[in-house]
Protein backbone atom coordinates (compact mmCIF):
# COMPACT_ATOMS: atom_id res chain seq x y z
CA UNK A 1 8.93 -7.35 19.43
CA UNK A 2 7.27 -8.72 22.32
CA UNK A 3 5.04 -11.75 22.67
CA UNK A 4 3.63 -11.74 25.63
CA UNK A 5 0.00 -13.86 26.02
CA UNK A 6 -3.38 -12.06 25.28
CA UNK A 7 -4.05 -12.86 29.10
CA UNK A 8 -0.97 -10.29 30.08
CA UNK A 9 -1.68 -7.51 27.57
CA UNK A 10 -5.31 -7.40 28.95
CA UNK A 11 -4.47 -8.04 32.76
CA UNK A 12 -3.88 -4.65 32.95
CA UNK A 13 -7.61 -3.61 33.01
CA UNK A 14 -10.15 -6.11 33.29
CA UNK A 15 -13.06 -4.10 32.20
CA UNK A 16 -11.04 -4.61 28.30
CA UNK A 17 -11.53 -8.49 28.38
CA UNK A 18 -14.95 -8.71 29.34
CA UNK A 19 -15.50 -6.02 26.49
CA UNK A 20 -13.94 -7.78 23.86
CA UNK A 21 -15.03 -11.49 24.92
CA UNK A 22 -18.66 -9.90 24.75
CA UNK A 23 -18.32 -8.36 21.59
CA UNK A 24 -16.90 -11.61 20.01
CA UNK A 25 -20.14 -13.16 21.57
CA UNK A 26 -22.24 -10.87 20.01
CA UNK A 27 -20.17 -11.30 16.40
CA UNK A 28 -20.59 -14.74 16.06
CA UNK A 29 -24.11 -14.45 17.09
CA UNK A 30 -25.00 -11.76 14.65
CA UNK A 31 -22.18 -11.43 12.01
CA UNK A 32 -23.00 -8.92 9.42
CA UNK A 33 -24.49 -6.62 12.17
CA UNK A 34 -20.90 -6.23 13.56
CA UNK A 35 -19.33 -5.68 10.09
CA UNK A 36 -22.16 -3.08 9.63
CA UNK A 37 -20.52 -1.27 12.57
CA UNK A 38 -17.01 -1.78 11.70
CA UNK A 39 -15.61 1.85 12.42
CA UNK A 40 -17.37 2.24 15.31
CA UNK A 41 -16.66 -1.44 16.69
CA UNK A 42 -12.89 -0.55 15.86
CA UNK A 43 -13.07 2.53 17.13
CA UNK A 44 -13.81 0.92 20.63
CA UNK A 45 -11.61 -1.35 21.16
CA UNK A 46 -8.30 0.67 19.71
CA UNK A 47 -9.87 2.77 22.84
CA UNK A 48 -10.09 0.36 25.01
CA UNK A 49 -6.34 -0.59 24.46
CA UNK A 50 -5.59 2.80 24.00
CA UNK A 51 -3.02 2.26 27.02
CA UNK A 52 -0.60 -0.22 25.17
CA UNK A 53 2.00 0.66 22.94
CA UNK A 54 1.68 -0.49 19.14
CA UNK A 55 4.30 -3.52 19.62
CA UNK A 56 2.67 -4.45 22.31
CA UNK A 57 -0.54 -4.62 20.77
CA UNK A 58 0.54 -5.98 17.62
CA UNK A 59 0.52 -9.61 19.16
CA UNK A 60 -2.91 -9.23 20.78
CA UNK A 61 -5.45 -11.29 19.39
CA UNK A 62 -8.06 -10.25 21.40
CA UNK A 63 -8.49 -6.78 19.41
CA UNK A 64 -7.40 -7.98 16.31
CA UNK A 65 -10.08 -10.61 16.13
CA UNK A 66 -12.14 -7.49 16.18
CA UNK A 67 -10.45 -5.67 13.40
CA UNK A 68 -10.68 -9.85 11.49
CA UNK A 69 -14.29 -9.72 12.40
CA UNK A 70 -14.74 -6.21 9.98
CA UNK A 71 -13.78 -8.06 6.45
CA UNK A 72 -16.29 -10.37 4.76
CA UNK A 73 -13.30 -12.51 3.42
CA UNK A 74 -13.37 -16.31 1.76
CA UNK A 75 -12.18 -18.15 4.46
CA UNK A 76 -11.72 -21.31 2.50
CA UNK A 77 -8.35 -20.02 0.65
CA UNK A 78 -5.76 -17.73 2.88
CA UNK A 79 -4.91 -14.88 0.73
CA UNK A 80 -0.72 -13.63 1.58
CA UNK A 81 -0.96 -11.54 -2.03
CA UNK A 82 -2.44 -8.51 -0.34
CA UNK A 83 0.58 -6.25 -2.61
CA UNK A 84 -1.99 -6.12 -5.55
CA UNK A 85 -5.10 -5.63 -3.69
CA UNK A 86 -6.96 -5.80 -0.88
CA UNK A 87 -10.25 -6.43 0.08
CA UNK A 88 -12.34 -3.69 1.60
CA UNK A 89 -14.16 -3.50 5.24
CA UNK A 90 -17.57 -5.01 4.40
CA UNK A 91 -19.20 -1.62 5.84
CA UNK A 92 -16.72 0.15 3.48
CA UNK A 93 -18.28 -2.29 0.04
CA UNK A 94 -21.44 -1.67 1.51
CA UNK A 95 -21.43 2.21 1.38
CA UNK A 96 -20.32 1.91 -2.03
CA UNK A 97 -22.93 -0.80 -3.10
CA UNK A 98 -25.40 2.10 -1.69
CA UNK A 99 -24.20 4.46 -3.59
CA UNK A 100 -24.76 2.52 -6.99
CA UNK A 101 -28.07 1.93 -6.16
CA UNK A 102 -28.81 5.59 -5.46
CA UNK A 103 -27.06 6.69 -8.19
CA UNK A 104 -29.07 4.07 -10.83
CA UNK A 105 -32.32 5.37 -9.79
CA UNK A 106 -31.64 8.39 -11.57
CA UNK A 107 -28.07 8.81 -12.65
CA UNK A 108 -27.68 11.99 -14.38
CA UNK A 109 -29.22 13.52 -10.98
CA UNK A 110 -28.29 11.31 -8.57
CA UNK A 111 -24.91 10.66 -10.05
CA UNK A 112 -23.71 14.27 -10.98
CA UNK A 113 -25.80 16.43 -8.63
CA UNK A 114 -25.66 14.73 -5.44
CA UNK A 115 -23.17 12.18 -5.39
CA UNK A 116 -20.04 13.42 -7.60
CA UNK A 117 -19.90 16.68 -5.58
CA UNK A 118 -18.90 14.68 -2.24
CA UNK A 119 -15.67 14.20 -3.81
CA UNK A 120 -14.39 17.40 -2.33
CA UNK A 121 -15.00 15.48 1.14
CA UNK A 122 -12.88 12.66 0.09
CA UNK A 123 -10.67 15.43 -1.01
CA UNK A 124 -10.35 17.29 2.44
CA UNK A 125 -9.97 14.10 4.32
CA UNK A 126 -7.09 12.57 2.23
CA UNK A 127 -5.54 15.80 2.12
CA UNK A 128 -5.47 16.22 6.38
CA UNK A 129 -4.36 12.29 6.72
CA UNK A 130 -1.28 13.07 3.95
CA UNK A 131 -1.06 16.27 5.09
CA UNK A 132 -1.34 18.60 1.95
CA UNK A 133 -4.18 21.17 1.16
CA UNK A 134 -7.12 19.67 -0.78
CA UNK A 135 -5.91 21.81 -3.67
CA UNK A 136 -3.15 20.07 -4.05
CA UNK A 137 -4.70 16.58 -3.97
CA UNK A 138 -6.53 15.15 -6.66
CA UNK A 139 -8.15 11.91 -6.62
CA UNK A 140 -7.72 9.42 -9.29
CA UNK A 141 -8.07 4.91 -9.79
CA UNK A 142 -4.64 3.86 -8.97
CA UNK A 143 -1.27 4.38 -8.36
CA UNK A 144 -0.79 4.07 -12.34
CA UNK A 145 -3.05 6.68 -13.35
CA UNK A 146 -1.09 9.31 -11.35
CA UNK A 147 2.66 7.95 -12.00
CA UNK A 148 1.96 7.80 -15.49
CA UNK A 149 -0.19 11.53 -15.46
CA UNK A 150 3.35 12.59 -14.14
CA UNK A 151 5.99 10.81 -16.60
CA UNK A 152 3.85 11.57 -19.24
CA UNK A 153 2.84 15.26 -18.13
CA UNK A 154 6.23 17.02 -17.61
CA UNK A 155 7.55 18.88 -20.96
CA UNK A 156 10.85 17.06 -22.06
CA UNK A 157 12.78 17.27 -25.21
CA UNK A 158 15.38 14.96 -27.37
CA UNK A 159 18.21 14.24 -25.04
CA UNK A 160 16.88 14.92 -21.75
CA UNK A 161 17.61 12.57 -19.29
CA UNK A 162 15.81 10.84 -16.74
CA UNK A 163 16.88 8.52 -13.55
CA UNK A 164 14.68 5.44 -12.49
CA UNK A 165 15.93 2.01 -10.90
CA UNK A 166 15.50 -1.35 -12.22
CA UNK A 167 13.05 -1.65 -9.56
CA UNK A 168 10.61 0.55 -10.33
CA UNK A 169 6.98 -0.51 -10.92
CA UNK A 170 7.14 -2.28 -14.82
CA UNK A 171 4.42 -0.30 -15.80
CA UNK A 172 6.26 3.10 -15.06
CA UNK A 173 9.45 1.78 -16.59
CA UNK A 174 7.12 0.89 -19.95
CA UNK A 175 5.51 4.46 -20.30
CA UNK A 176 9.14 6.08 -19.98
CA UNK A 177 10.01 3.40 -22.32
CA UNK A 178 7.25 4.70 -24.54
CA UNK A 179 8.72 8.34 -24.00
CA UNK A 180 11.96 7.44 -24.95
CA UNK A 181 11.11 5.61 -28.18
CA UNK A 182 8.32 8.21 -29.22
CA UNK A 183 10.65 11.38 -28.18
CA UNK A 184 14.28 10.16 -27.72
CA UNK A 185 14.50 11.08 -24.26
CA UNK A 186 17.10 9.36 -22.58
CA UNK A 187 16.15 6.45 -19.59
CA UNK A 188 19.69 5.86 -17.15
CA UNK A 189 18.82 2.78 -15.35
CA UNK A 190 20.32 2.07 -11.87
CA UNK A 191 20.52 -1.12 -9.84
CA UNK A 192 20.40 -1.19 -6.18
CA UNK A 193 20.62 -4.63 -3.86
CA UNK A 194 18.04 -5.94 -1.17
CA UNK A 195 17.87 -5.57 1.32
CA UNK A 196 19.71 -2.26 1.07
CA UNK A 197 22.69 -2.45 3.14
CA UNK A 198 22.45 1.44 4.09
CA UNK A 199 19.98 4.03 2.65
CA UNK A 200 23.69 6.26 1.85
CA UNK A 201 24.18 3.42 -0.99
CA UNK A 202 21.13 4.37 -2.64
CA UNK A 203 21.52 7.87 -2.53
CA UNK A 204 25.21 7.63 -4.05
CA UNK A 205 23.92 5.90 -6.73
CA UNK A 206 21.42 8.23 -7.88
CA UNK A 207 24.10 10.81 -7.05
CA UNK A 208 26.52 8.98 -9.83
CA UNK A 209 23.37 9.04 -12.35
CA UNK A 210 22.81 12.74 -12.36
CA UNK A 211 24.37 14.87 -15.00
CA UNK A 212 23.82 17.97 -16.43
CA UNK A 213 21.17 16.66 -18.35
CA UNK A 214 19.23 14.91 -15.87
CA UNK A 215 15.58 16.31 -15.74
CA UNK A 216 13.75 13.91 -13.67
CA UNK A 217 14.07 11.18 -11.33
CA UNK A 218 11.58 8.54 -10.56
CA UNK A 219 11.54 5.78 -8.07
CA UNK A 220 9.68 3.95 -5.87
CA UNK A 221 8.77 4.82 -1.94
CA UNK A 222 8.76 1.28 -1.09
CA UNK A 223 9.53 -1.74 -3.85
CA UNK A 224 6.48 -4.31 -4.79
CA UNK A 225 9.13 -7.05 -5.27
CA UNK A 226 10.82 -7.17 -2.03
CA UNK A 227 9.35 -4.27 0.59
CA UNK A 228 12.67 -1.94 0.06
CA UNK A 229 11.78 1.11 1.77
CA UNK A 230 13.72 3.91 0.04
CA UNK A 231 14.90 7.12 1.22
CA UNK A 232 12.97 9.52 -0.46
CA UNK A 233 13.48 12.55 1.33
CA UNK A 234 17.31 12.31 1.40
CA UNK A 235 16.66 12.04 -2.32
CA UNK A 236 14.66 14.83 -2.86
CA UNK A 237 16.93 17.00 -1.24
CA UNK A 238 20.04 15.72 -3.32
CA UNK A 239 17.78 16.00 -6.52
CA UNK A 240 16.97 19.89 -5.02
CA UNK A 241 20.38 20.98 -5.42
CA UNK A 242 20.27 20.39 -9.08
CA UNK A 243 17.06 21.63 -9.67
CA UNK A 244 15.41 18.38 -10.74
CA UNK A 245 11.85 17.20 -9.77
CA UNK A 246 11.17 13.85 -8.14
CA UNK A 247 8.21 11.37 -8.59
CA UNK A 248 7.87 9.28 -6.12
CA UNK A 249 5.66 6.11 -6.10
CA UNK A 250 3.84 5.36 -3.52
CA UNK A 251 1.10 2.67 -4.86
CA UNK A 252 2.58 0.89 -1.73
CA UNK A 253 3.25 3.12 0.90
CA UNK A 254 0.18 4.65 1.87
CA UNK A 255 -1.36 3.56 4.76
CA UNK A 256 0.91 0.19 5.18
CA UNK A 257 3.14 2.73 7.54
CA UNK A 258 3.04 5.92 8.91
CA UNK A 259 4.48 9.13 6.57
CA UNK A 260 3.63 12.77 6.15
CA UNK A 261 4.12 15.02 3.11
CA UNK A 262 6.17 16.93 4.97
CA UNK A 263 8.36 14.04 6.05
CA UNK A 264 9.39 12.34 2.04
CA UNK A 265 9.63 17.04 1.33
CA UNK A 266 8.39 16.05 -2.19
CA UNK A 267 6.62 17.49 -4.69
CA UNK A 268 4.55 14.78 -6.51
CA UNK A 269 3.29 11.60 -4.84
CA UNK A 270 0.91 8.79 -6.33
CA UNK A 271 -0.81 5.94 -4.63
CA UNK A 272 -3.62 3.63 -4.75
CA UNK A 273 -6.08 3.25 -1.92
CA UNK A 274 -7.24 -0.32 -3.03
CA UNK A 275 -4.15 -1.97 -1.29
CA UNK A 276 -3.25 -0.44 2.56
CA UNK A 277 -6.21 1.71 2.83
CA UNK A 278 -8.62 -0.92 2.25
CA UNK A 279 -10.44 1.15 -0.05
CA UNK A 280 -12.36 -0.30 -2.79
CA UNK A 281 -11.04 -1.02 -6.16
CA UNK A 282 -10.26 1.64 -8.33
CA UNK A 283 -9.22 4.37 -6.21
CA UNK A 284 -6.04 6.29 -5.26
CA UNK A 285 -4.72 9.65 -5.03
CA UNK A 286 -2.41 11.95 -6.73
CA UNK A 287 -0.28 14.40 -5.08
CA UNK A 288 1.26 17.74 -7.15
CA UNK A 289 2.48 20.80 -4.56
CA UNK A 290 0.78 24.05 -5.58
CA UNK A 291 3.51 25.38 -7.04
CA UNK A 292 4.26 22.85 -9.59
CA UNK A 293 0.43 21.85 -11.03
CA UNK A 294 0.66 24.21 -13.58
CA UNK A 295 4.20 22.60 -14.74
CA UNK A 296 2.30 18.79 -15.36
CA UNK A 297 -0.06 18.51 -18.22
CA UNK A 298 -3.24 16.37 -17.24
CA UNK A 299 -3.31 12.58 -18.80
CA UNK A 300 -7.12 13.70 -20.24
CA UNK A 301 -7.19 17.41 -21.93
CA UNK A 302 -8.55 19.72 -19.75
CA UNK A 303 -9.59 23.42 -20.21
CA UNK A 304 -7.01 25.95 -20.03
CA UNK A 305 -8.19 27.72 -17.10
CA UNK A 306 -7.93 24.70 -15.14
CA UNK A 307 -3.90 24.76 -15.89
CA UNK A 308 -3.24 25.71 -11.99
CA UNK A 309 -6.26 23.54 -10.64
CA UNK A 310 -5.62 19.81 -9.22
CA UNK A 311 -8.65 18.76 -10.66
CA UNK A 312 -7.64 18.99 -14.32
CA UNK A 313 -6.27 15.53 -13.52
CA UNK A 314 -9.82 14.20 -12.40
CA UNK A 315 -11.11 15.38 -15.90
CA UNK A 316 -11.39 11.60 -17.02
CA UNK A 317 -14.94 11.20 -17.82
CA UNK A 318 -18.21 9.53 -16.71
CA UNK A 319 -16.98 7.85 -14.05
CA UNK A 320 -18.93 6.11 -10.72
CA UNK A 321 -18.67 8.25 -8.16
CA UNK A 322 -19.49 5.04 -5.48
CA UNK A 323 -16.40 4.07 -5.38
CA UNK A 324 -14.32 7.37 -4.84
CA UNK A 325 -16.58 7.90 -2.27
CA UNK A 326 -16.23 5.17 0.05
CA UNK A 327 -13.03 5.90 0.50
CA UNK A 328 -13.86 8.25 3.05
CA UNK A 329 -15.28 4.87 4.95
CA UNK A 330 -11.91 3.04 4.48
CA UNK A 331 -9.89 5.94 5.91
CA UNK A 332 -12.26 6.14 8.77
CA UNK A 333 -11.46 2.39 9.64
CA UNK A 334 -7.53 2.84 9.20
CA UNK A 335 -7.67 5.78 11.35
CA UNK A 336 -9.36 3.47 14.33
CA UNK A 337 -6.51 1.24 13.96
CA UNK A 338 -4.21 3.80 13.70
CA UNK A 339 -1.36 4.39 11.45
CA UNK A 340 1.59 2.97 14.07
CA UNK A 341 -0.57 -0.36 15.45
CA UNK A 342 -1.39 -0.75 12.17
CA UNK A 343 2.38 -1.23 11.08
CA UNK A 344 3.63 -2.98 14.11
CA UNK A 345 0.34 -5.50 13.28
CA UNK A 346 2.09 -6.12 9.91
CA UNK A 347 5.75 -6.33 11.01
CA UNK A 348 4.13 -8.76 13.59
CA UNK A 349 2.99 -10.99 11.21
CA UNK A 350 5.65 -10.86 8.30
CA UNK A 351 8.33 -12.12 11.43
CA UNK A 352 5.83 -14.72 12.62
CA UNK A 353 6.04 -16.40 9.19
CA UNK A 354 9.87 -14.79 7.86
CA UNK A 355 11.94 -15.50 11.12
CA UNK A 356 11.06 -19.19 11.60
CA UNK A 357 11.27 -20.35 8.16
CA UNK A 358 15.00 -18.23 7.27
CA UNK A 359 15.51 -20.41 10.47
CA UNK A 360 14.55 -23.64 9.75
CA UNK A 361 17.26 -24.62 6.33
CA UNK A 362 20.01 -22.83 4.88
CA UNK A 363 18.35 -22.86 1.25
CA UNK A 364 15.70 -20.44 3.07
CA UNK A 365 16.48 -16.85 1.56
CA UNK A 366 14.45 -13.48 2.72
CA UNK A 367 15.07 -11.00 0.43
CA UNK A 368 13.54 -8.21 2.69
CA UNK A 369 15.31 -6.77 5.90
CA UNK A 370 13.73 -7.95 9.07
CA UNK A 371 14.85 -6.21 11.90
CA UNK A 372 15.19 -2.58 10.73
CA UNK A 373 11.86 -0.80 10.50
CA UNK A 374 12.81 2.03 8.73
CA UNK A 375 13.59 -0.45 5.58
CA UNK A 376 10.34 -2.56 5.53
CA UNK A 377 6.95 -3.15 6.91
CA UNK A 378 4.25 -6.26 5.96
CA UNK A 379 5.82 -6.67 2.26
CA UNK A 380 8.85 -9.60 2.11
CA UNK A 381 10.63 -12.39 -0.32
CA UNK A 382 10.95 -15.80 0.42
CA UNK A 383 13.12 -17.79 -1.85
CA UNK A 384 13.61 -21.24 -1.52
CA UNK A 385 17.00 -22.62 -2.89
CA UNK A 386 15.77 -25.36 -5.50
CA UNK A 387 12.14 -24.51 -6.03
CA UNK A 388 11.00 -22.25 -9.14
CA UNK A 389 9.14 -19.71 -7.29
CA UNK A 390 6.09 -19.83 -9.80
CA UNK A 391 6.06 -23.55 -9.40
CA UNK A 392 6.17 -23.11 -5.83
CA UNK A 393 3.31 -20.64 -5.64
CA UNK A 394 1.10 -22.77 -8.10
CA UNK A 395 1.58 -25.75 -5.62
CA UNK A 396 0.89 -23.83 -2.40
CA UNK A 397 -2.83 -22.18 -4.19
CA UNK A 398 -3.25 -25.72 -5.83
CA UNK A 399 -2.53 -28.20 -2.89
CA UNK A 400 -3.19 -26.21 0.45
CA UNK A 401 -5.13 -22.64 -0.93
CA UNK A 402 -2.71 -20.18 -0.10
CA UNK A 403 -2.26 -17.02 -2.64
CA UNK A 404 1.05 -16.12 -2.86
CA UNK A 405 2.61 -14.33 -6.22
CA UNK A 406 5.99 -15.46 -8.04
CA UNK A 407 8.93 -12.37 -8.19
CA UNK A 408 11.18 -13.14 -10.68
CA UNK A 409 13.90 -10.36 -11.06
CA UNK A 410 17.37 -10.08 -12.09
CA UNK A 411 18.66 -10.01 -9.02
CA UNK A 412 16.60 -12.22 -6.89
CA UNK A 413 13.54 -14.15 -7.38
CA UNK A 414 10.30 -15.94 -4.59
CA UNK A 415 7.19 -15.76 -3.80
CA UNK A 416 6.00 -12.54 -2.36
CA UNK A 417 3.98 -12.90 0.71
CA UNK A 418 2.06 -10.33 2.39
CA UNK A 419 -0.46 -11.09 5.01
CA UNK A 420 -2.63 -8.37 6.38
CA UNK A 421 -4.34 -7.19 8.81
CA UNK A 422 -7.31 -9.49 8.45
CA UNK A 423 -5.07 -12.38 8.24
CA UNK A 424 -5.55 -14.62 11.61
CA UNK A 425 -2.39 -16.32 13.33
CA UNK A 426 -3.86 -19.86 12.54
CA UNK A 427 -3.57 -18.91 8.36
CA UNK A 428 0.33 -17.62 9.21
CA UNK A 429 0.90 -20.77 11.21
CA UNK A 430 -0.65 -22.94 8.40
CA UNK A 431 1.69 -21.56 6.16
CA UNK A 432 4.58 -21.93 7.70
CA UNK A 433 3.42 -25.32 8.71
CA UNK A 434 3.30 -26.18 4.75
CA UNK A 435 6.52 -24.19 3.44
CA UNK A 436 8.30 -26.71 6.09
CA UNK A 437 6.39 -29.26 5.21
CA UNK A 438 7.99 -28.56 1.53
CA UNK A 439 11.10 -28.02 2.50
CA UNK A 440 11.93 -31.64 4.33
CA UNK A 441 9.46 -33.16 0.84
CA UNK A 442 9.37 -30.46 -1.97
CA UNK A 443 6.81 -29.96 -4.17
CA UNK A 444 6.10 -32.97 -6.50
């Protein structure tokens, strides 16, 4: 990936530094004014550097000091656990704060008449940036709620089996649990290693797992322990040829790299929007293709003429409609960055921090690919030979106030770190700074 200076990338037209040096002015000068104006600010300079490609971008501070300049972060601890959740665009909190307030002035109007219906906006824009038809799109809290409106929504009896990895989000892996205890389905485990040598080794072991009684497969787009990308479509189309569905979780996928619909060919889909989107907490989406609502019971009873509508699965209950609304903010800002610049920005970052350290001692271990982009994005493993990883990640908040989160697995443990794209090279650079800092003194 290049690294060329700022000075190069915006020597190309001059008018672009006198922009962006003038909107930093007018930042500092007037800070919550610019966050106010966040899309729009965004908006203008991904224009204005419309002309360079996303790798090329991806190391230009000058535009993403902008993008930095959107968030209304705590500066005083440098947060590289964005895999749980992320914090929203302060214009993004701020249409949702309105929203609250409107809707407590006089909630059963405000609330149900005006404000619940705009959920059919947030609807028709997820929809277009996934690319599905609104009525197959129904818009739920998180990643959870949909996986587990899925695994616990398809009509299986005693024996029936079903394929998941050892990798697979814990909670999914405790409500099939649940299913197999409660019903005496059948769970088939599989193990896979990291980073995946070839995507052809994961698809021959889910090949190996399916018999005749296989009924559904479930797995993750991309891993929360070590940023696996897996090969979903290739999946689908090997699970096709038996005739068995495939739910694919995507709590991380969305929006931390570019994907269609059309290009994973799957039927169901669930993600939350309070990680890559930027959304605020408590929203995500779930995905069923036409064809197949009918065949998944809601997680909440709905009516029986709502068996072939999407939004049986939004029949949950009083719920704020603030927050599921604002998401239509926090889709507007990813689309200014822009699904590719967005990635490369990531990538960027998780080599600035990966590549040195993996460099700098043999007891370094990344257990995430870092050269192959189809296998990873911002999400990687460090493991350092000798350190507990929970130990290590208690020290780093305790001593220097930097987040990470400890991975402990079978097959590999570390601290996960995943900067984003609010984090500023001087936090990376501090980090690094400290890990080899701990790796010449250790910990104590």
């Amino acid at each position: 990936m290049p690294r060329h200076t700022t000075a190069q990338s915006f020597g190309k037209v001059g008018s672009r530094r006198t922009f962006l040096s003038g909107l930093a002015a007018v930042a500092g000068a007037c800070h919550v004014m610019f966050r106010q104006d966040a899309v729009a600010r965004s908006a203008q300079a991904g224009r204005d550097a419309q002309g360079d490609a996303a790798d090329d971008l991806a190391c230009n501070e000058d535009y993403w000091s902008q993008i930095q300049r959107c968030f209304d972060t705590d500066r005083t601890v440098i947060n590289l656990n964005n895999g749980g959740v992320c914090p929203a665009p302060a214009h993004v909190l701020e249409q949702m704060v309105r929203d609250l307030r409107f809707c407590n002035e006089s909630p059963a109007y405000h609330m149900w008449q005006i404000l619940e219906p705009r959920i059919e906006t947030v609807r028709r824009a997820l929809a277009e940036q996934f690319g599905c038809d609104p009525a197959e799109l129904a818009v739920t809290r998180n990643a959870s709620e949909g996986m587990e409106t899925l695994i616990l929504g398809i009509d299986l009896k005693r024996g029936d089996e079903v394929i998941v990895t050892d990798q697979n989000y814990p909670r999914m892996l405790t409500t099939w649990d649940q299913r197999a205890r409660r019903e005496g389905i059948v769970v088939k485990t599989i193990s896979f290693p990291v980073p995946l040598p070839t995507p052809t080794r994961f698809i021959d072991l889910v090949r190996q797992a399916i018999t005749p009684k296989t009924r559904v497969i479930e797995f993750p787009h991309i891993t929360n322990l070590t940023g696996q990308i897996l090969p979903v479509r290739d999946v689908v189309e090997l699970a096709s040829q038996h005739g068995i569905p495939v739910f694919v979780d995507g709590a991380h996928s969305f929006a931390q790299f570019p994907f269609a619909r059309d290009q994973l060919a799957c039927d169901f889909f669930a993600t939350s929007l309070h990680k890559w989107l930027l959304a605020p907490v408590g929203t995500g989406f779930l995905y069923v293709r036409n064809s197949k609502i009918k065949s998944i019971w809601p997680l909440l009873a709905a009516p029986a003429s709502m068996s072939d509508d999407i939004r049986k699965y939004e029949e949950i209950g009083t719920h704020p409609a603030a927050n599921h609304n604002a998401i239509v903010a926090a889709l507007a800002f990813h689309q200014s960055i822009g699904d590719r610049r967005k990635a490369a920005r990531l990538r960027y970052l998780r080599n600035r921090w990966a590549k040195p350290l993996k460099q700098a001692s043999d007891r370094v271990k990344i257990w995430t690919s870092l050269d192959d982009d189809e296998a990873s994005c911002g999400i990687a493993l460090l493991q350092v030979e000798g350190i507990d990883p929970a130990k290590l990640s208690e020290y780093l908040l305790a001593k220097h106030r930097i987040v990470t989160i400890a991975i402990n697995h079978s097959q590999f443990s570390g601290i996960r770190v995943t900067p984003n794209v609010y984090s500023t090279l001087k936090e990376i650079d501090f980090f690094i700074q400290v890990m080899q800092q701990t790796l010449s003194r250790g910990i104590s």
